[in-house]
Protein backbone atom coordinates (compact mmCIF):
# COMPACT_ATOMS: atom_id res chain seq x y z
CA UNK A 1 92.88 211.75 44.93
CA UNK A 2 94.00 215.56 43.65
CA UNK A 3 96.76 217.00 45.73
CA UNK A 4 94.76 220.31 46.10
CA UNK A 5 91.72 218.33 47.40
CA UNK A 6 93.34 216.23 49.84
CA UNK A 7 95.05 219.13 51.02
CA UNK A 8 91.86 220.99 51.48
CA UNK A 9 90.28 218.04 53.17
CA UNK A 10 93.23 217.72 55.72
CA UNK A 11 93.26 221.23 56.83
CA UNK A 12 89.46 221.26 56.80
CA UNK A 13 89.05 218.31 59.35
CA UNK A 14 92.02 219.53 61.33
CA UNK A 15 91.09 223.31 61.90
CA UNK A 16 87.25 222.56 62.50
CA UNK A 17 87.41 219.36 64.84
CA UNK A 18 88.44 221.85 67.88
CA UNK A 19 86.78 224.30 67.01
CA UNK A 20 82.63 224.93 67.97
CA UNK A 21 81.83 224.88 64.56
CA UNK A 22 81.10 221.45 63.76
CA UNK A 23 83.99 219.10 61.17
CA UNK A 24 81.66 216.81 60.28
CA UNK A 25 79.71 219.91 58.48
CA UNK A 26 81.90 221.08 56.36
CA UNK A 27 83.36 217.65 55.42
CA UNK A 28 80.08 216.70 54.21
CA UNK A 29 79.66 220.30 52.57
CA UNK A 30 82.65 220.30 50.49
CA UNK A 31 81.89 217.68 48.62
CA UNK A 32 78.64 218.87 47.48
CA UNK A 33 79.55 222.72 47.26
CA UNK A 34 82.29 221.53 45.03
CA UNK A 35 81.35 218.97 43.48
CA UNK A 36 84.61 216.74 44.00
CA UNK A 37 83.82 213.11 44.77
CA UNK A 38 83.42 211.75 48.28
CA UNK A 39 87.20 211.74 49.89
CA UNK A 40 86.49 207.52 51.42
CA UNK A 41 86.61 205.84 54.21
CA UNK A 42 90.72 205.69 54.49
CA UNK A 43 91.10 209.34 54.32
CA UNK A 44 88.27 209.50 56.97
CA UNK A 45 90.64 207.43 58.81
CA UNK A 46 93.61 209.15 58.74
CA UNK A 47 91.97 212.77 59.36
CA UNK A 48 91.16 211.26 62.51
CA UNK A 49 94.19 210.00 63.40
CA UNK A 50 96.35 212.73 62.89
CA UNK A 51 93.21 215.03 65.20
CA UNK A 52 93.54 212.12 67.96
CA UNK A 53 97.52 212.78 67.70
CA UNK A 54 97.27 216.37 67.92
CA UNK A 55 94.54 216.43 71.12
CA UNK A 56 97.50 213.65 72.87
CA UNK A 57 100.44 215.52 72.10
CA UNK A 58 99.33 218.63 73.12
CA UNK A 59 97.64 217.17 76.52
CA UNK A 60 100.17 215.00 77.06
CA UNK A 61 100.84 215.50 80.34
CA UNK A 62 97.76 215.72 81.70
CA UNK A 63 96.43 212.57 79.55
CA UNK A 64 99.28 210.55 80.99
CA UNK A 65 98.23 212.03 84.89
CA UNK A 66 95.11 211.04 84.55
CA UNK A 67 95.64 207.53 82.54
CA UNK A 68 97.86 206.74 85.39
CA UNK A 69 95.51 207.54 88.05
CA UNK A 70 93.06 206.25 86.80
CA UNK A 71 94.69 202.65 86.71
CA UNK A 72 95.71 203.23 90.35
CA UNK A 73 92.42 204.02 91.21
CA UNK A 74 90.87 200.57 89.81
CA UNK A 75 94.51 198.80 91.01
CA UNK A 76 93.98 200.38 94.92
CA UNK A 77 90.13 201.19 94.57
CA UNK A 78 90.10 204.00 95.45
CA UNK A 79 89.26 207.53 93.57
CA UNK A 80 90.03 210.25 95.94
CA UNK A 81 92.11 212.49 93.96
CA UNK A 82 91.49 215.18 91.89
CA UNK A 83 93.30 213.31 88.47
CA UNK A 84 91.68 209.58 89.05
CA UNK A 85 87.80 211.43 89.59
CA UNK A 86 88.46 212.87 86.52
CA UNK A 87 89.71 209.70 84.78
CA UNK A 88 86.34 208.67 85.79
CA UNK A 89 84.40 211.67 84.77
CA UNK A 90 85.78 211.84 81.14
CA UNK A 91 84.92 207.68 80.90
CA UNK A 92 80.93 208.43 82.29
CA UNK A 93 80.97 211.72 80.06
CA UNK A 94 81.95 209.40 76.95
CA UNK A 95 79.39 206.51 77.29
CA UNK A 96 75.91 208.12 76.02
CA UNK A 97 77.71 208.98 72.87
CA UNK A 98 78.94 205.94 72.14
CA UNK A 99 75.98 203.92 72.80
CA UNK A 100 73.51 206.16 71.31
CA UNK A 101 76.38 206.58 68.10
CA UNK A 102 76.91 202.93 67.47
CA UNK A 103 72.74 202.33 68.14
CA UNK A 104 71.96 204.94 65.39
CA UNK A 105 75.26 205.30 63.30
CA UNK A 106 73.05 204.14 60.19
CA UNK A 107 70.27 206.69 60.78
CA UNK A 108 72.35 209.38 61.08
CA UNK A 109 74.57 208.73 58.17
CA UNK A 110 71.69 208.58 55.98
CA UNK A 111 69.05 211.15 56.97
CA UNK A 112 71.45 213.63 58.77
CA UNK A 113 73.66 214.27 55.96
CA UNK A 114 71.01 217.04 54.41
CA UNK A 115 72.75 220.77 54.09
CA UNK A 116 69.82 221.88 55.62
CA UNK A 117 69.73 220.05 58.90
CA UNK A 118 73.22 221.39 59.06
CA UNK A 119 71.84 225.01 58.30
CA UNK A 120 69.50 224.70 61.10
CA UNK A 121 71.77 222.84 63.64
CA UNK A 122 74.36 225.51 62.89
CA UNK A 123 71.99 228.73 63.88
CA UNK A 124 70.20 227.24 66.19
CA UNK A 125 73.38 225.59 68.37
CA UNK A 126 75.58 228.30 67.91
CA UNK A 127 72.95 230.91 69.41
CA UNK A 128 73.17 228.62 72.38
CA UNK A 129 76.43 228.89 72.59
CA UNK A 130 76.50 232.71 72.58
CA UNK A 131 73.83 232.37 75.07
CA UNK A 132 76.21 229.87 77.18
CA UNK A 133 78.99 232.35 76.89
CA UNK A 134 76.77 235.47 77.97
CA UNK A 135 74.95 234.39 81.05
CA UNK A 136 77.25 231.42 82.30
CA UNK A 137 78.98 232.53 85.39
CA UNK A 138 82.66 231.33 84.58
CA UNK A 139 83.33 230.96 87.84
CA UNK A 140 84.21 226.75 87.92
CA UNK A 141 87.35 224.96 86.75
CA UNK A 142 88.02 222.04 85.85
CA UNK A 143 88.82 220.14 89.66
CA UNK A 144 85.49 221.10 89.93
CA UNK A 145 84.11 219.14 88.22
CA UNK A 146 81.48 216.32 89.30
CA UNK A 147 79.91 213.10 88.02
CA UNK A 148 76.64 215.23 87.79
CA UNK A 149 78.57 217.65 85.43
CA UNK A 150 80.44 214.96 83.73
CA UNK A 151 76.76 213.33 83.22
CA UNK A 152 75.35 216.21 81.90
CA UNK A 153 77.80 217.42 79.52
CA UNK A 154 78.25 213.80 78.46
CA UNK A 155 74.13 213.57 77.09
CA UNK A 156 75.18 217.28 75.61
CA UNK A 157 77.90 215.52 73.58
CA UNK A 158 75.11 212.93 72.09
CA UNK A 159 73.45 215.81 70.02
CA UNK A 160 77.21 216.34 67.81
CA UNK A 161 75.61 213.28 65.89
CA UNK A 162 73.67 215.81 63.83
CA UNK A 163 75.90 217.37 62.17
CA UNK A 164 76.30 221.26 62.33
CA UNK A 165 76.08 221.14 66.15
CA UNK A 166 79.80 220.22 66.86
CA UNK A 167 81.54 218.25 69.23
CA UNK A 168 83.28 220.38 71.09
CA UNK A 169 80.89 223.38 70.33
CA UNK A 170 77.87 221.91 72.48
CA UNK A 171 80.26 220.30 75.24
CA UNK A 172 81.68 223.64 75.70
CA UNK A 173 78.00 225.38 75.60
CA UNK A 174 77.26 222.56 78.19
CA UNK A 175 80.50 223.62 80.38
CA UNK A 176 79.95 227.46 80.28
CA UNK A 177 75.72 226.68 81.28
CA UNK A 178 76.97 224.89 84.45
CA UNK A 179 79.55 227.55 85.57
CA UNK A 180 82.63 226.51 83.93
CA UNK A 181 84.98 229.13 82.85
CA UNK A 182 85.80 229.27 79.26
CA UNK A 183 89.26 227.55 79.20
CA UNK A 184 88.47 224.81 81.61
CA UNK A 185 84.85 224.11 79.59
CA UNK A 186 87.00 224.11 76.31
CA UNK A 187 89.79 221.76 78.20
CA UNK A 188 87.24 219.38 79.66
CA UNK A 189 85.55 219.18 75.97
CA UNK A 190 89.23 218.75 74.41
CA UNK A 191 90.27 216.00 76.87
CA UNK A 192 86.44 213.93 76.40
CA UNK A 193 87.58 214.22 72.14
CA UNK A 194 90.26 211.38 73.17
CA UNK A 195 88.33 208.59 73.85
CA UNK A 196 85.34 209.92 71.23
CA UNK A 197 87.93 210.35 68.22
CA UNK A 198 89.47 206.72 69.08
CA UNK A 199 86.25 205.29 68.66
CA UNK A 200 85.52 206.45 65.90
CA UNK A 201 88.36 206.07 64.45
CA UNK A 202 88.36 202.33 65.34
CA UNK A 203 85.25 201.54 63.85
CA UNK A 204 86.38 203.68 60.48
CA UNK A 205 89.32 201.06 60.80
CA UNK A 206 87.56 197.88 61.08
CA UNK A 207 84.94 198.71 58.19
CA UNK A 208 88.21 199.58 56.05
CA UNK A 209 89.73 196.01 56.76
CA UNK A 210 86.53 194.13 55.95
CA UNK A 211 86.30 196.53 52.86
CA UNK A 212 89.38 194.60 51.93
CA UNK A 213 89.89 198.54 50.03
CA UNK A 214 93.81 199.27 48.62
CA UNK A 215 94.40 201.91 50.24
CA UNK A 216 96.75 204.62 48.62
CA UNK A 217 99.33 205.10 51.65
CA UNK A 218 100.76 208.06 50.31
CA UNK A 219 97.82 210.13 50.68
CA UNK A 220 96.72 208.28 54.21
CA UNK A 221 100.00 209.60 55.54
CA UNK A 222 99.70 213.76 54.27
CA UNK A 223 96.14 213.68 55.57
CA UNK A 224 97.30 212.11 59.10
CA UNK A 225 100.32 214.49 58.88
CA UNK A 226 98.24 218.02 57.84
CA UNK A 227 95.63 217.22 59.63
CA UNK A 228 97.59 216.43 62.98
CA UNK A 229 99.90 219.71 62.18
CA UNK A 230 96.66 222.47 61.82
CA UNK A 231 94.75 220.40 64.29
CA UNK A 232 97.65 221.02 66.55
CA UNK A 233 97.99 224.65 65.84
CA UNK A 234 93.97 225.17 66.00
CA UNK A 235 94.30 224.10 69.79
CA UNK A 236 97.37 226.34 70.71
CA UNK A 237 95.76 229.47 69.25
CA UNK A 238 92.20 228.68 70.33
CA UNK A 239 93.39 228.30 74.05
CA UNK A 240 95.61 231.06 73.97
CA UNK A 241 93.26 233.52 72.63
CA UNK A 242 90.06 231.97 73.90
CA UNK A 243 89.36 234.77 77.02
CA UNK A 244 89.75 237.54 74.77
CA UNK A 245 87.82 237.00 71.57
CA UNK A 246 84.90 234.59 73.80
CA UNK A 247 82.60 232.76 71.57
CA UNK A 248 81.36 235.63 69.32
CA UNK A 249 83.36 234.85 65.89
CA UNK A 250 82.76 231.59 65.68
CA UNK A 251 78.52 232.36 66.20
CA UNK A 252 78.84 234.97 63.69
CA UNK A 253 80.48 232.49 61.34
CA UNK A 254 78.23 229.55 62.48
CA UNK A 255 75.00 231.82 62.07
CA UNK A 256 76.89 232.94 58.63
CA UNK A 257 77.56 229.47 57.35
CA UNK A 258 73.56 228.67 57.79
CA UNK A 259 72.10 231.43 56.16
CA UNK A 260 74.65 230.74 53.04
CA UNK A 261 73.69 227.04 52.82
CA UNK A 262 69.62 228.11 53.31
CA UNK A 263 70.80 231.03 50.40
CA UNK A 264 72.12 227.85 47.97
CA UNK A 265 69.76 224.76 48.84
CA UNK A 266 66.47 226.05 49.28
């Protein structure tokens, strides 16, 4: 693959997978707005990889909190504190995804892909987001949250399988509708991409080992690297800057973005 496009690719996937303005999108939109040829299933693989590194190193700590207390809390049954509930929360809030993913993983990867589904999904979700960031109360944190929450953020996450909704985009509206203040909705959606991005990352894997594919590890390893490196930035700045600028740019640019691909493809 061209330097230039895998380059492209990497920082693509690694600036838009945190952010609430869908990766899958433009991943499927560069290809056809430019024409290159489809990047493959290993470079799919190693995008996600080096966003599953960057969500781990940067949450280390907590990750490692709550992976420990959560083992204690199946070792000693019992889930009284703050870290193992969560533990629990995030694996509840992951399951409706993943069954409904794997259930219709060949539906959406045929009849989803359409620049204007995307179109639509972007408006139309990222309205709902500025309407989530407007009249939620962002009053909750995160050790407040409950399974009910963790439930009902978790169904949210199921409608990122059309892409031009985004992952963390609707898990975040989802957090800011039920009281969540922006940081701790955007945390809660960040820590819930672990378990998510392994998955599918995982199942890229085993279809690329019964591919029997050569893969060309020189350009597995810059797309893991660049994409771990701006996926990792995206999160710092997006955190650090998330009370002051709200939700507003990235609805402009979401609301932007579908009136641009209704412009070219209708």
């Amino acid at each position: 693959m061209d330097l230039i496009q895998l380059i492209i690719l990497s920082l693509i996937q690694g600036i838009t997978e945190f952010l609430p303005v869908s990766s899958s999108a433009h991943l499927i939109l560069v290809p056809l707005l430019t024409e290159w040829q489809d990047q493959g299933l290993a470079i799919d693989v190693a995008a996600h990889l080096g966003s599953l590194f960057a969500v781990v190193f940067y949450f280390r700590k907590d990750i490692s909190r709550i992976l420990f207390a959560g083992i204690n809390s199946i070792i000693k049954k019992d889930v009284s504190d703050s870290d193992s509930k969560l533990f629990w929360y995030l694996a509840f809030s992951s399951l409706p995804v993943l069954i409904i993913g794997f259930l219709l993983r060949d539906i959406v990867s045929i009849y989803f892909r359409n620049p204007l589904i995307i179109a639509v999904a972007s408006i139309g979700f990222g309205l709902l987001l500025w309407y989530a960031d407007v009249a939620g109360k962002r009053i909750r944190q995160v050790d407040s949250i409950n399974i009910r929450d963790a439930i009902i953020i978790g169904f949210a996450q199921v409608l990122a399988l059309v892409p031009g909704t985004s992952r963390s985009g609707i898990t975040i509206t989802a957090g800011l509708l039920l009281g969540l203040d922006r940081k701790s909705a955007a945390r809660f959606s960040f820590l819930m991409s672990v378990p998510i991005i392994l998955a599918a990352g995982g199942y890229e894997s085993i279809k690329l080992i019964r591919m029997d594919t050569i893969v060309d590890m020189h350009d597995f390893f810059i797309t893991a690297f660049l994409s771990a490196i701006s996926a990792l930035i995206t999160i710092y700045i997006f955190l650090k800057f998330l009370d002051k600028i709200g939700m507003l740019p990235f609805v402009i640019y979401r609301i932007a973005l579908g009136i641009l691909l209704f412009y070219i493809f209708i």
